[in-house]
PDB file of N, CA and C in Angstrom:
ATOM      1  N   UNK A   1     100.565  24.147 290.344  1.00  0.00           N
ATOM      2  CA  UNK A   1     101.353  24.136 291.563  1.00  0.00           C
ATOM      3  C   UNK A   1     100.640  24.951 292.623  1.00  0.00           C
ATOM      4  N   UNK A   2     100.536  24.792 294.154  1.00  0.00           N
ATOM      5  CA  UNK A   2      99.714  25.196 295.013  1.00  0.00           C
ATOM      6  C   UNK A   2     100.840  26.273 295.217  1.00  0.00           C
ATOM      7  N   UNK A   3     100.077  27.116 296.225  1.00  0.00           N
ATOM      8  CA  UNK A   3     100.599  28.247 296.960  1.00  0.00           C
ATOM      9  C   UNK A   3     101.361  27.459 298.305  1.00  0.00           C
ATOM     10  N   UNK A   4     102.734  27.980 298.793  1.00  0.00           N
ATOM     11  CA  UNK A   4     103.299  27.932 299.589  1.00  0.00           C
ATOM     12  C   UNK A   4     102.573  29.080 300.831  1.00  0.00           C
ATOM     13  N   UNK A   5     102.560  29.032 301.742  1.00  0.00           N
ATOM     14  CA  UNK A   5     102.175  30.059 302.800  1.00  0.00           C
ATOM     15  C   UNK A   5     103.623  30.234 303.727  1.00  0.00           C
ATOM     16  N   UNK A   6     104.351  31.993 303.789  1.00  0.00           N
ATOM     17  CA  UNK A   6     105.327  31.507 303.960  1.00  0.00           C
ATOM     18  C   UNK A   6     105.137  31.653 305.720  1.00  0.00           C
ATOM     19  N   UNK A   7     104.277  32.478 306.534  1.00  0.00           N
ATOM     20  CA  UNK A   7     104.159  32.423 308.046  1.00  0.00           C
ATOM     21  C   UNK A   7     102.164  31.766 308.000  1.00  0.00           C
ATOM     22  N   UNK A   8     102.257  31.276 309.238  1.00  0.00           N
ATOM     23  CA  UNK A   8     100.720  30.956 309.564  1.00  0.00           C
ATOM     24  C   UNK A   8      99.953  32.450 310.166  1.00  0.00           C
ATOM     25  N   UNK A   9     100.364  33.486 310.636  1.00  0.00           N
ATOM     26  CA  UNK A   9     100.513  34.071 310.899  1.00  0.00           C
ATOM     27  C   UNK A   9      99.806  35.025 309.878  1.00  0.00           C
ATOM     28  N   UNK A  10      98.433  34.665 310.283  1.00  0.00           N
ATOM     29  CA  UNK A  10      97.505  36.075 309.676  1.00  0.00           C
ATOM     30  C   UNK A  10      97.227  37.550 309.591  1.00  0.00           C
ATOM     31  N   UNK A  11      98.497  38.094 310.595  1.00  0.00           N
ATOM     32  CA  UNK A  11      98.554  39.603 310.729  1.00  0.00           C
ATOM     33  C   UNK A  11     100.003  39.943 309.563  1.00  0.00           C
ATOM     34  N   UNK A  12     100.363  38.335 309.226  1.00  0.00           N
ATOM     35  CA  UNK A  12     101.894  38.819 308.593  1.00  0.00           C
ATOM     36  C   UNK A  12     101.905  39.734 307.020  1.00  0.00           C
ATOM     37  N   UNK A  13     102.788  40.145 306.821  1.00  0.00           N
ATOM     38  CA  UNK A  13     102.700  41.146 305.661  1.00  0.00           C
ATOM     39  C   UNK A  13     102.967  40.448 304.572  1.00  0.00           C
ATOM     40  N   UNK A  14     104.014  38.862 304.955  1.00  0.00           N
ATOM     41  CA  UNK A  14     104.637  38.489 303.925  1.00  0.00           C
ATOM     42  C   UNK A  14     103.488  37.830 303.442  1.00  0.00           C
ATOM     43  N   UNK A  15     103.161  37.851 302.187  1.00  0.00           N
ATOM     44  CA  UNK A  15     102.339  37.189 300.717  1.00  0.00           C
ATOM     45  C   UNK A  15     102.690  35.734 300.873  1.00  0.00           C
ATOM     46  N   UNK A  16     101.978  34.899 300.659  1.00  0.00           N
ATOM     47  CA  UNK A  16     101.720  33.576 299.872  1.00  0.00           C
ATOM     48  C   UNK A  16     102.155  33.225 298.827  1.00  0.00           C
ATOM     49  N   UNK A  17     103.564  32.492 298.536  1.00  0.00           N
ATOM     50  CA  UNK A  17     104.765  32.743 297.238  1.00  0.00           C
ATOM     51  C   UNK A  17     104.184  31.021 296.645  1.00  0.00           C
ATOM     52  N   UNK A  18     104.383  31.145 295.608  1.00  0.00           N
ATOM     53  CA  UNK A  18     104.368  29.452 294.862  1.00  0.00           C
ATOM     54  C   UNK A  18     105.742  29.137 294.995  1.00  0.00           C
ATOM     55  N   UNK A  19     105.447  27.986 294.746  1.00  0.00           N
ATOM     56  CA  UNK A  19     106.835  27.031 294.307  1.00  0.00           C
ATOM     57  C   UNK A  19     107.930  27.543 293.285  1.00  0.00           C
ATOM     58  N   UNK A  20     106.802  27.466 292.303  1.00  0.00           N
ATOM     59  CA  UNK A  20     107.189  28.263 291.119  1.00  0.00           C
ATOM     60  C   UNK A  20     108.170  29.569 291.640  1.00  0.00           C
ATOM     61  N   UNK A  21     107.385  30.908 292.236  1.00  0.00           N
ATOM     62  CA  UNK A  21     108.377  31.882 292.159  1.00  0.00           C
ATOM     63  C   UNK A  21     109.658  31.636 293.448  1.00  0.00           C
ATOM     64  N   UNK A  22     109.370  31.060 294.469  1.00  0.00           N
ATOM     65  CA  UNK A  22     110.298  30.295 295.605  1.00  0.00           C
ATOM     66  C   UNK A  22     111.619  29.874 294.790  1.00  0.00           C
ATOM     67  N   UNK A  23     111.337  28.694 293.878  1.00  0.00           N
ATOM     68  CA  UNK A  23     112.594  27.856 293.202  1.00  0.00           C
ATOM     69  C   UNK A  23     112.999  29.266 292.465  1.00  0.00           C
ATOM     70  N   UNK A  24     112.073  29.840 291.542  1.00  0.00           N
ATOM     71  CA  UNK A  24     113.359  31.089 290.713  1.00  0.00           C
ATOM     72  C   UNK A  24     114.031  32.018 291.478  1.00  0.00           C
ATOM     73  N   UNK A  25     113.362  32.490 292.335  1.00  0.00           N
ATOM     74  CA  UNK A  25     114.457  33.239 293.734  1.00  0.00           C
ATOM     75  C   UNK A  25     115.701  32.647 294.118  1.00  0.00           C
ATOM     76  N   UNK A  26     115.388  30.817 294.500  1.00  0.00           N
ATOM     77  CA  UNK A  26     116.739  30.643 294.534  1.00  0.00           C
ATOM     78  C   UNK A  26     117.826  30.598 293.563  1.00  0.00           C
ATOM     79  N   UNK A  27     116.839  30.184 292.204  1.00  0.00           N
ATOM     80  CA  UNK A  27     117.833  30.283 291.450  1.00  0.00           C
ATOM     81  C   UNK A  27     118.723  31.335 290.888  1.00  0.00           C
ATOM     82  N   UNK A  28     117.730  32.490 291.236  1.00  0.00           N
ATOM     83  CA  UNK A  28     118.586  33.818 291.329  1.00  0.00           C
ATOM     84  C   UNK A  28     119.545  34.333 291.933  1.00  0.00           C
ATOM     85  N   UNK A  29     118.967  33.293 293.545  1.00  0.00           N
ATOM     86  CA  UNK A  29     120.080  33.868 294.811  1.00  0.00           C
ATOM     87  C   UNK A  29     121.604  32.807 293.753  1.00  0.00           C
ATOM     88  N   UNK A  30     121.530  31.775 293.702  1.00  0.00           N
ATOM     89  CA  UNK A  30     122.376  31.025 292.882  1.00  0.00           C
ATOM     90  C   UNK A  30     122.979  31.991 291.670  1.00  0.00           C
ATOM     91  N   UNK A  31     122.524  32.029 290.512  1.00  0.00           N
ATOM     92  CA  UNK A  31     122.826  33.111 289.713  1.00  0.00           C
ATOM     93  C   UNK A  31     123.738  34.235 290.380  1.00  0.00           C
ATOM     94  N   UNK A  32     123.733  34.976 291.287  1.00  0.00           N
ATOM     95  CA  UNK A  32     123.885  36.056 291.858  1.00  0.00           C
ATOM     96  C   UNK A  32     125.774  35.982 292.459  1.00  0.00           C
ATOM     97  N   UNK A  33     125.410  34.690 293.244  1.00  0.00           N
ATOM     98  CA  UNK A  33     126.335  34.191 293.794  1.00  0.00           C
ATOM     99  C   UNK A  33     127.857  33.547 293.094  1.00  0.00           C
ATOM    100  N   UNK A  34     127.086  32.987 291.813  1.00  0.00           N
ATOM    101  CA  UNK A  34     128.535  32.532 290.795  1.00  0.00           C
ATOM    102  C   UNK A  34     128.139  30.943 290.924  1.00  0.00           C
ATOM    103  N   UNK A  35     127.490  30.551 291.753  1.00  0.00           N
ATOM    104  CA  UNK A  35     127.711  29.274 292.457  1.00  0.00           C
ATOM    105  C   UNK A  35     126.763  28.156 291.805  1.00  0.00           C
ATOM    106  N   UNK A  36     126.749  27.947 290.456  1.00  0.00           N
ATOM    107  CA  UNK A  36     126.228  27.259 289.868  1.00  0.00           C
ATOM    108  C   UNK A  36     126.510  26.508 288.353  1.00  0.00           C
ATOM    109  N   UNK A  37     126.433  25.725 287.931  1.00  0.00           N
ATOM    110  CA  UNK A  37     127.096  24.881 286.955  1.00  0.00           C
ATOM    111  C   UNK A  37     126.314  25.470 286.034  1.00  0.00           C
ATOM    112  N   UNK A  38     127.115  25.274 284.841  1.00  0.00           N
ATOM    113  CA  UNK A  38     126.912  26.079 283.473  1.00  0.00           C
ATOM    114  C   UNK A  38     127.531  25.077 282.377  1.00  0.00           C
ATOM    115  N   UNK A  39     126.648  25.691 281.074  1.00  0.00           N
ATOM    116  CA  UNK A  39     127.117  25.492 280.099  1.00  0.00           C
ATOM    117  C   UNK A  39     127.188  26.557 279.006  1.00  0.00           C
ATOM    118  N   UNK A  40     128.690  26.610 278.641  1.00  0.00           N
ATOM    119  CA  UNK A  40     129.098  27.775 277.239  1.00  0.00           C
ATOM    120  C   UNK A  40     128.998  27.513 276.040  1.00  0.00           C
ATOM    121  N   UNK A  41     128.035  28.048 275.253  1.00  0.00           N
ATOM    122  CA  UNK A  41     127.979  27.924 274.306  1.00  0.00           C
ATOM    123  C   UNK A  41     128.893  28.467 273.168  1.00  0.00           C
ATOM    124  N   UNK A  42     129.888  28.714 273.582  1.00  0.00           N
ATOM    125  CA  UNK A  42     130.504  30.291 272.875  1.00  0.00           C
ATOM    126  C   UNK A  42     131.535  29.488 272.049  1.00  0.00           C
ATOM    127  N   UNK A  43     131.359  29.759 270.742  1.00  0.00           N
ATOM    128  CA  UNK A  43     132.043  29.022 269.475  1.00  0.00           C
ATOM    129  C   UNK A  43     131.443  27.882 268.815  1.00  0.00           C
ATOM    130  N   UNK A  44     130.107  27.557 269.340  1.00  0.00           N
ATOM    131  CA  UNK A  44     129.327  26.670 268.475  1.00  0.00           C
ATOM    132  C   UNK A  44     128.263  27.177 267.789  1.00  0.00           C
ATOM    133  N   UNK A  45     127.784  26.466 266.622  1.00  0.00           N
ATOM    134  CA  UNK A  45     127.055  26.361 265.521  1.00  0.00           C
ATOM    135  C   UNK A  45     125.580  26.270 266.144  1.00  0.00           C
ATOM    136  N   UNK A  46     124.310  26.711 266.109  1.00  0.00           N
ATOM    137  CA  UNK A  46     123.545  26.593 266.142  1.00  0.00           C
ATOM    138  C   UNK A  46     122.887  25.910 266.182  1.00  0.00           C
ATOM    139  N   UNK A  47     123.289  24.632 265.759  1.00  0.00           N
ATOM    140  CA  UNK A  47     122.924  23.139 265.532  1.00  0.00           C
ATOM    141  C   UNK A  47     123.671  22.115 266.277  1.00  0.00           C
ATOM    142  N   UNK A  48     124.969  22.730 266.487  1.00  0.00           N
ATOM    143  CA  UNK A  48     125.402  21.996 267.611  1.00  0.00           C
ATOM    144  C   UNK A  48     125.260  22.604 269.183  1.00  0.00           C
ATOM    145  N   UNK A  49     124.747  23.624 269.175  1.00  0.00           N
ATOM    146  CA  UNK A  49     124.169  24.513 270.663  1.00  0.00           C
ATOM    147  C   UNK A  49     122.852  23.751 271.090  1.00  0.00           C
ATOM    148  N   UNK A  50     121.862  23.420 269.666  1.00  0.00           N
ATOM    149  CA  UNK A  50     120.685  23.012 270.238  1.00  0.00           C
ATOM    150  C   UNK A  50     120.855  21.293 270.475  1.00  0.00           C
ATOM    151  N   UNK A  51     121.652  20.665 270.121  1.00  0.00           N
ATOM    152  CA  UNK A  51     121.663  19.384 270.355  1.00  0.00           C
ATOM    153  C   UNK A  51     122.424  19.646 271.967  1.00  0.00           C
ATOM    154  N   UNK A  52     123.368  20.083 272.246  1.00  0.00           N
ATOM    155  CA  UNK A  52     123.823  20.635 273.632  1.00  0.00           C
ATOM    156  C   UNK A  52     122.807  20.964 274.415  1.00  0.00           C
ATOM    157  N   UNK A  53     122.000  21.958 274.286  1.00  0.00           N
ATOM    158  CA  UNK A  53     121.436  22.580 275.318  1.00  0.00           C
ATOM    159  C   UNK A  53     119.634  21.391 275.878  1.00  0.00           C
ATOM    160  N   UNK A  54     119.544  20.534 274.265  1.00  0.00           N
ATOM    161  CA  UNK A  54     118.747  19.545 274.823  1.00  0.00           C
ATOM    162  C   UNK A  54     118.894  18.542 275.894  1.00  0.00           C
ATOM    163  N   UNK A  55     120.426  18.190 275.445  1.00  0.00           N
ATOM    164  CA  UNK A  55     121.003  17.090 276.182  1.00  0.00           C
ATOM    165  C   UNK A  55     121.145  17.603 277.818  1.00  0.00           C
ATOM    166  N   UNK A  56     121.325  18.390 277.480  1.00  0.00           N
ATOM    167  CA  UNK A  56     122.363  19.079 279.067  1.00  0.00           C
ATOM    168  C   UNK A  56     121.042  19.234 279.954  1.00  0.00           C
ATOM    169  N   UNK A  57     119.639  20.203 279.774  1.00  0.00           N
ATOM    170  CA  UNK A  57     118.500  20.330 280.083  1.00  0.00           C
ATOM    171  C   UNK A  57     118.317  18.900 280.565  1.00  0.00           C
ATOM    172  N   UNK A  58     118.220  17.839 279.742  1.00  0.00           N
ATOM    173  CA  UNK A  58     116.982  16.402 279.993  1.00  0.00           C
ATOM    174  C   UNK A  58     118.177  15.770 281.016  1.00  0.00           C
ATOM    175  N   UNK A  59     119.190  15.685 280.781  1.00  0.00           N
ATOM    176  CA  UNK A  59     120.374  14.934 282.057  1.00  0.00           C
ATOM    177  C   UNK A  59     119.979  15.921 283.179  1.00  0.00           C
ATOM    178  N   UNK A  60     119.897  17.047 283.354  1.00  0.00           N
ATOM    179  CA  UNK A  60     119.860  18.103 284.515  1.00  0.00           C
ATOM    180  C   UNK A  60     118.401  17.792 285.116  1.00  0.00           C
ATOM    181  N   UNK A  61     117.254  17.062 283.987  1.00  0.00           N
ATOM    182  CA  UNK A  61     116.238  17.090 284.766  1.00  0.00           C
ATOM    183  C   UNK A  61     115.890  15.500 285.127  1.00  0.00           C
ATOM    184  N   UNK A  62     116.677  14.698 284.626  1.00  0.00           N
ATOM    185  CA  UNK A  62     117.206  13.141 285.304  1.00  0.00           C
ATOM    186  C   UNK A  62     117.857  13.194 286.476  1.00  0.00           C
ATOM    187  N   UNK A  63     118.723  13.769 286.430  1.00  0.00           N
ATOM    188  CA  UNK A  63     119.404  14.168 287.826  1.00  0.00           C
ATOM    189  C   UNK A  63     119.019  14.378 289.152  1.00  0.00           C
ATOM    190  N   UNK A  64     117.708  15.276 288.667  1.00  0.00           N
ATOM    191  CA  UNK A  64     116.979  15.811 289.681  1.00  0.00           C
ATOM    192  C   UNK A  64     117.602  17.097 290.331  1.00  0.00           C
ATOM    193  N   UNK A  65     118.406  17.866 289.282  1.00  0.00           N
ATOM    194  CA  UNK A  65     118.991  19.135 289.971  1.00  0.00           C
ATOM    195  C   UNK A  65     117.803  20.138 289.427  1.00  0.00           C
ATOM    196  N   UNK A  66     118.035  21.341 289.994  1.00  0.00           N
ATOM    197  CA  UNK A  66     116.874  22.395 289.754  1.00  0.00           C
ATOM    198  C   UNK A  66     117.102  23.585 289.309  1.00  0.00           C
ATOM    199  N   UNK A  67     118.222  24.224 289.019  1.00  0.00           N
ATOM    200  CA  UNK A  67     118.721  25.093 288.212  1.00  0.00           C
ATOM    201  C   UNK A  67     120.371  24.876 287.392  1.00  0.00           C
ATOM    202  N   UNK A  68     120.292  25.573 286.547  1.00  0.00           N
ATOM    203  CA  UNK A  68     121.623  25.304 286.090  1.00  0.00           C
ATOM    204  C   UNK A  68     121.476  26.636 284.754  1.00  0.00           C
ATOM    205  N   UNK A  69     122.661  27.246 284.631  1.00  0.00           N
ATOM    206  CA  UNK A  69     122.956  28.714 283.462  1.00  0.00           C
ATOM    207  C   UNK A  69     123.455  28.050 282.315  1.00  0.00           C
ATOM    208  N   UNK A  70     122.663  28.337 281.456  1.00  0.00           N
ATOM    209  CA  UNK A  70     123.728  28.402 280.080  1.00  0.00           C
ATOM    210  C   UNK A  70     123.469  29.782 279.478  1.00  0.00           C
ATOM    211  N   UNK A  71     125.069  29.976 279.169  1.00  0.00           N
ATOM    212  CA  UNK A  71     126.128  30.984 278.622  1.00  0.00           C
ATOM    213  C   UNK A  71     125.771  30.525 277.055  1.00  0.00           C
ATOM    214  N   UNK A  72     125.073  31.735 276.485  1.00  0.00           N
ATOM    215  CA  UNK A  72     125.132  32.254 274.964  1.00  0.00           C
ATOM    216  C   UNK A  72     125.972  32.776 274.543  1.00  0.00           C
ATOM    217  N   UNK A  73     126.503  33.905 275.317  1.00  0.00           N
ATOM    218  CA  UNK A  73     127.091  35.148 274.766  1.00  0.00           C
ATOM    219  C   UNK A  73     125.973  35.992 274.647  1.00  0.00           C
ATOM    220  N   UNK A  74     126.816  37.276 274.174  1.00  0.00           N
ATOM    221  CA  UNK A  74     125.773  38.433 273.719  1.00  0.00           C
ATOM    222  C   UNK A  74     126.081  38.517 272.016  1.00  0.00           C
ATOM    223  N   UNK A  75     127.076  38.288 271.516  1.00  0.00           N
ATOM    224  CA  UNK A  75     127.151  38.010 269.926  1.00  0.00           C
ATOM    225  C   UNK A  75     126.210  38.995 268.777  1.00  0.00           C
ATOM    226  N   UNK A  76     125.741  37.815 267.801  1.00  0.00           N
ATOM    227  CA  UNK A  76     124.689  38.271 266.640  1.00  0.00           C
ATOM    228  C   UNK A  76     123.607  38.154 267.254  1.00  0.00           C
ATOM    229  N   UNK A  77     123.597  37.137 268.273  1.00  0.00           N
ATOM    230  CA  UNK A  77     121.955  36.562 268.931  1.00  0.00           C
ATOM    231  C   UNK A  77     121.400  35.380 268.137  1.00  0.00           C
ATOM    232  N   UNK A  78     122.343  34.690 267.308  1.00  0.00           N
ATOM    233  CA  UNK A  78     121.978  33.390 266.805  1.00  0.00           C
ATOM    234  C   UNK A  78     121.639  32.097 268.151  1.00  0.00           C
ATOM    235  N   UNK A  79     122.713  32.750 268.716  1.00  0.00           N
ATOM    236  CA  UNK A  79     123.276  31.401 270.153  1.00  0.00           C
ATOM    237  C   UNK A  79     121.942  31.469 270.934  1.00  0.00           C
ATOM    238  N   UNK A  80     121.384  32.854 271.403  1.00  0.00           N
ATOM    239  CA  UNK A  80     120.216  33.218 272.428  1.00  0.00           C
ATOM    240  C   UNK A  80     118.985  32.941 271.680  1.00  0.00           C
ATOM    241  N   UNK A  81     118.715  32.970 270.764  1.00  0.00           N
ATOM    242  CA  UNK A  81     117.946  32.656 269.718  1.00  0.00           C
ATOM    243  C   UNK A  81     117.755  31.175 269.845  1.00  0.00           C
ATOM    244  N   UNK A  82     118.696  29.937 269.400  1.00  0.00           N
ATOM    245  CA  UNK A  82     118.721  28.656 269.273  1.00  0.00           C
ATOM    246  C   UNK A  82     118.417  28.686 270.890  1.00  0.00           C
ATOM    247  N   UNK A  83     118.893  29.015 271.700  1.00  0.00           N
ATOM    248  CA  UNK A  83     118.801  28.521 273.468  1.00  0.00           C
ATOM    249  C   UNK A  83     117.157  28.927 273.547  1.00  0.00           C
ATOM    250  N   UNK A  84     116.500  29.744 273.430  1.00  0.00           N
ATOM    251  CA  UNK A  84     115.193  30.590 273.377  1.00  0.00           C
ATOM    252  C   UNK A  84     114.003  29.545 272.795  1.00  0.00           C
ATOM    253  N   UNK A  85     114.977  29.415 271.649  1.00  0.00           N
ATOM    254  CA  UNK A  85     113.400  27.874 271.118  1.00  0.00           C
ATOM    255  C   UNK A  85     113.479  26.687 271.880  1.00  0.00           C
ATOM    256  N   UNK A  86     115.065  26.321 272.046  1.00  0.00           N
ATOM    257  CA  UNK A  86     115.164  25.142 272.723  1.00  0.00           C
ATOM    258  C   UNK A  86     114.351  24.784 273.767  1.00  0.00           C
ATOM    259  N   UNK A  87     114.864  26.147 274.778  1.00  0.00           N
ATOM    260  CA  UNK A  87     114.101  25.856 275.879  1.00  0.00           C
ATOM    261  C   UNK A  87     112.494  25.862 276.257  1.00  0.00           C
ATOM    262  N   UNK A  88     112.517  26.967 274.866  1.00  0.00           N
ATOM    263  CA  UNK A  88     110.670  26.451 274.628  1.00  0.00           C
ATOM    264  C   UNK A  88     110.021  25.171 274.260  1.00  0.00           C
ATOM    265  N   UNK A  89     110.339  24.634 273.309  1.00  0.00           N
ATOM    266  CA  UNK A  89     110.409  23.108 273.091  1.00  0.00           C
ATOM    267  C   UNK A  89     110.423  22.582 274.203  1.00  0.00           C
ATOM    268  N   UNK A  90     111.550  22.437 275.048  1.00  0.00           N
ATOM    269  CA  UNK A  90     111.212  21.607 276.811  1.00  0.00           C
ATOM    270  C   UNK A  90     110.542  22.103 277.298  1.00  0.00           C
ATOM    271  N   UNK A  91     110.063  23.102 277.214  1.00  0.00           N
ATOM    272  CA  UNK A  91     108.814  23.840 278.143  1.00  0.00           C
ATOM    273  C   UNK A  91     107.320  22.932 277.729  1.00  0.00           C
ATOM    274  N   UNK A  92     107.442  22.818 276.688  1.00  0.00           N
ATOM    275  CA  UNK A  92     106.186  22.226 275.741  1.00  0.00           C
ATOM    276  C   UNK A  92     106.059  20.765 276.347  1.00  0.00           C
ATOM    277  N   UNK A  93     107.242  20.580 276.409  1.00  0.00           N
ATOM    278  CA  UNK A  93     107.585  18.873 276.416  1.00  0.00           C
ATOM    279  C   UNK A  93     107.059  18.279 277.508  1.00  0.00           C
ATOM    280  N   UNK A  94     107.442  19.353 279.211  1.00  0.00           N
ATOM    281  CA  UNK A  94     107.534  19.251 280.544  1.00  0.00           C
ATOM    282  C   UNK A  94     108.755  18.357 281.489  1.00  0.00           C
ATOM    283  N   UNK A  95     109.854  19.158 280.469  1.00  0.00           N
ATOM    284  CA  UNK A  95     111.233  18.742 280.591  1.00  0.00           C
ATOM    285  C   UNK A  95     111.489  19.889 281.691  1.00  0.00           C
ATOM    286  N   UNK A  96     111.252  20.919 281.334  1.00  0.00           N
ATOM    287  CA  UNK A  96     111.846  22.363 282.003  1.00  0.00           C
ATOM    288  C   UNK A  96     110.586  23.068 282.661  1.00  0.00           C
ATOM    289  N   UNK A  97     110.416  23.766 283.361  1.00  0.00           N
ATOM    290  CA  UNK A  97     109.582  24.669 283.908  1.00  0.00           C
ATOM    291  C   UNK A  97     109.583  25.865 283.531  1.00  0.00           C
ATOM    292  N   UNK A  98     110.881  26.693 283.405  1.00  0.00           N
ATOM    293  CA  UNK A  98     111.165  28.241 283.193  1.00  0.00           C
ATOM    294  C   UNK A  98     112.012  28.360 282.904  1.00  0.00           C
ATOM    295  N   UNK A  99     112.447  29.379 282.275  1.00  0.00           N
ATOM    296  CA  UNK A  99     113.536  29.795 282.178  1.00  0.00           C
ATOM    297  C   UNK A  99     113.551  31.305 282.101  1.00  0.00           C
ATOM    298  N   UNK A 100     115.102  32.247 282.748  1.00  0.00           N
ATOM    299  CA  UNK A 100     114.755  33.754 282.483  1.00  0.00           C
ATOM    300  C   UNK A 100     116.233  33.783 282.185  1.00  0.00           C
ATOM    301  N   UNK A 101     116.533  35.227 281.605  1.00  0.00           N
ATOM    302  CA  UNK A 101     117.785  36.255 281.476  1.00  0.00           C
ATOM    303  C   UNK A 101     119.023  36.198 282.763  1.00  0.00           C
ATOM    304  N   UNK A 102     119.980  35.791 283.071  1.00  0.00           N
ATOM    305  CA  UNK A 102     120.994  35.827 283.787  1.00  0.00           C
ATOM    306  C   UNK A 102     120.679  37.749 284.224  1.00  0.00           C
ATOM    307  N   UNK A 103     120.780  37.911 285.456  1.00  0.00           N
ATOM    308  CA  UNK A 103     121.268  39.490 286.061  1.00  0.00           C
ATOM    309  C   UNK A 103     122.310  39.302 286.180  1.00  0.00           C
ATOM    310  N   UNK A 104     123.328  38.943 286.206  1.00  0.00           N
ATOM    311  CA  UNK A 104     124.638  38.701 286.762  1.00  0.00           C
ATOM    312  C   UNK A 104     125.223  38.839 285.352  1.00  0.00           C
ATOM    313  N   UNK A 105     124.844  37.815 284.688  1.00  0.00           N
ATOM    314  CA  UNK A 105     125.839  37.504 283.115  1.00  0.00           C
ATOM    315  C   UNK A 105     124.606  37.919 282.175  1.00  0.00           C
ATOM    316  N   UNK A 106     124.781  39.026 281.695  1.00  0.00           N
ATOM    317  CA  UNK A 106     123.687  39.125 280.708  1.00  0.00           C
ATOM    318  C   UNK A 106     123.487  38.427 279.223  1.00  0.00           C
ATOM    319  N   UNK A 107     124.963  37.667 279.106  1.00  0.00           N
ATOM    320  CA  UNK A 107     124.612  36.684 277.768  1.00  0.00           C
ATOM    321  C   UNK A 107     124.091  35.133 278.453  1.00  0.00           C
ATOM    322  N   UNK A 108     123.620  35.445 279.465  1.00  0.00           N
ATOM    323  CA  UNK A 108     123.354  33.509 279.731  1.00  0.00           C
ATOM    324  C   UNK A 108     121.741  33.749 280.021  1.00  0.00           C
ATOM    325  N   UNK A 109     121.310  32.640 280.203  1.00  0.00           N
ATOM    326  CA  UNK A 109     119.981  32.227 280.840  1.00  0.00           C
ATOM    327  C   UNK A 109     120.005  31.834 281.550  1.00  0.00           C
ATOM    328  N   UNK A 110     119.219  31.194 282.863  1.00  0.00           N
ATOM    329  CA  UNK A 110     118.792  30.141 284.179  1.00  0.00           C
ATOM    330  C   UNK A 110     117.540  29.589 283.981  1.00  0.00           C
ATOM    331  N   UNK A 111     118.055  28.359 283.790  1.00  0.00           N
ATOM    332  CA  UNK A 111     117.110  27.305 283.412  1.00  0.00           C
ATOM    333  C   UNK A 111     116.833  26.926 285.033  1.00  0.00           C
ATOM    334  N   UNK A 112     114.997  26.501 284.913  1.00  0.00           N
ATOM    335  CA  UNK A 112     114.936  26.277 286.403  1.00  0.00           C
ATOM    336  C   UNK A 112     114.046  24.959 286.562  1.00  0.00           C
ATOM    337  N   UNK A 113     114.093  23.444 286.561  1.00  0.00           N
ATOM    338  CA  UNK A 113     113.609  22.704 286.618  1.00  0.00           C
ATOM    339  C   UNK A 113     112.836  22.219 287.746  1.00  0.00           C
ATOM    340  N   UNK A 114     111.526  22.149 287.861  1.00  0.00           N
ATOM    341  CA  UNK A 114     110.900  21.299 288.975  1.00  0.00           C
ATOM    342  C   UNK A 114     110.675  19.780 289.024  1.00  0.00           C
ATOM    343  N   UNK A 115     111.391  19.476 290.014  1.00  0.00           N
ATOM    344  CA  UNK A 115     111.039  17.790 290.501  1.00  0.00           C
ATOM    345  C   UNK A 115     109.230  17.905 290.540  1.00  0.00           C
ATOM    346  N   UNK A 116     108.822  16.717 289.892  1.00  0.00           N
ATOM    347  CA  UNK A 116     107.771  16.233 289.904  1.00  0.00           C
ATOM    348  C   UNK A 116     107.183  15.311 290.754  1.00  0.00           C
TER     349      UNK A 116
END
């Protein structure tokens, strides 16, 4: 992914941001805000979290939306665990782009998909 330049403006202070860190900012400003669709994992099986969190990921990146939280919990860490490979697996795949730790909800993640 190329560098974004965010002024033309060669005396400016502000840095040259990618796409990449641009989309996770918003998805943070999103995160931050409440203002984003989710999925809870909270009371499922491990096996039924990862068939969830595949499905939900590959529709979200059909869609063409670009972030979206799923809710683990904070628990045993089975749930964050199964979400953790999952989303590595789509990472592998080039289903997903990134994913990080919720600041807001510390049992969720923000999955952050780039249109291709």
């Amino acid at each position: 992914m190329g560098k974004r330049k965010v002024s033309d403006n060669n005396n400016s202070a502000i840095p040259a941001v990618s796409e990449q860190q641009l989309r996770r900012t918003q998805a943070e400003i999103a995160d931050q805000s409440g203002e984003m669709p989710e999925l809870d994992l909270h009371g499922q099986t491990g096996q039924e979290a990862s068939l969830n969190v595949f499905d939900y990921v590959t529709r979200m990146a059909d869609s063409g939306e670009s972030c979206r939280r799923i809710v683990h919990g904070k628990g045993t860490g089975v749930l964050q665990q199964v979400v953790t490979d999952e989303l590595e697996d789509l990472m592998q795949q080039n289903v997903t782009e990134t994913y990080f730790q919720s600041q807001k909800y510390p049992g969720a993640a923000i999955v952050v998909v780039f249109p291709i």
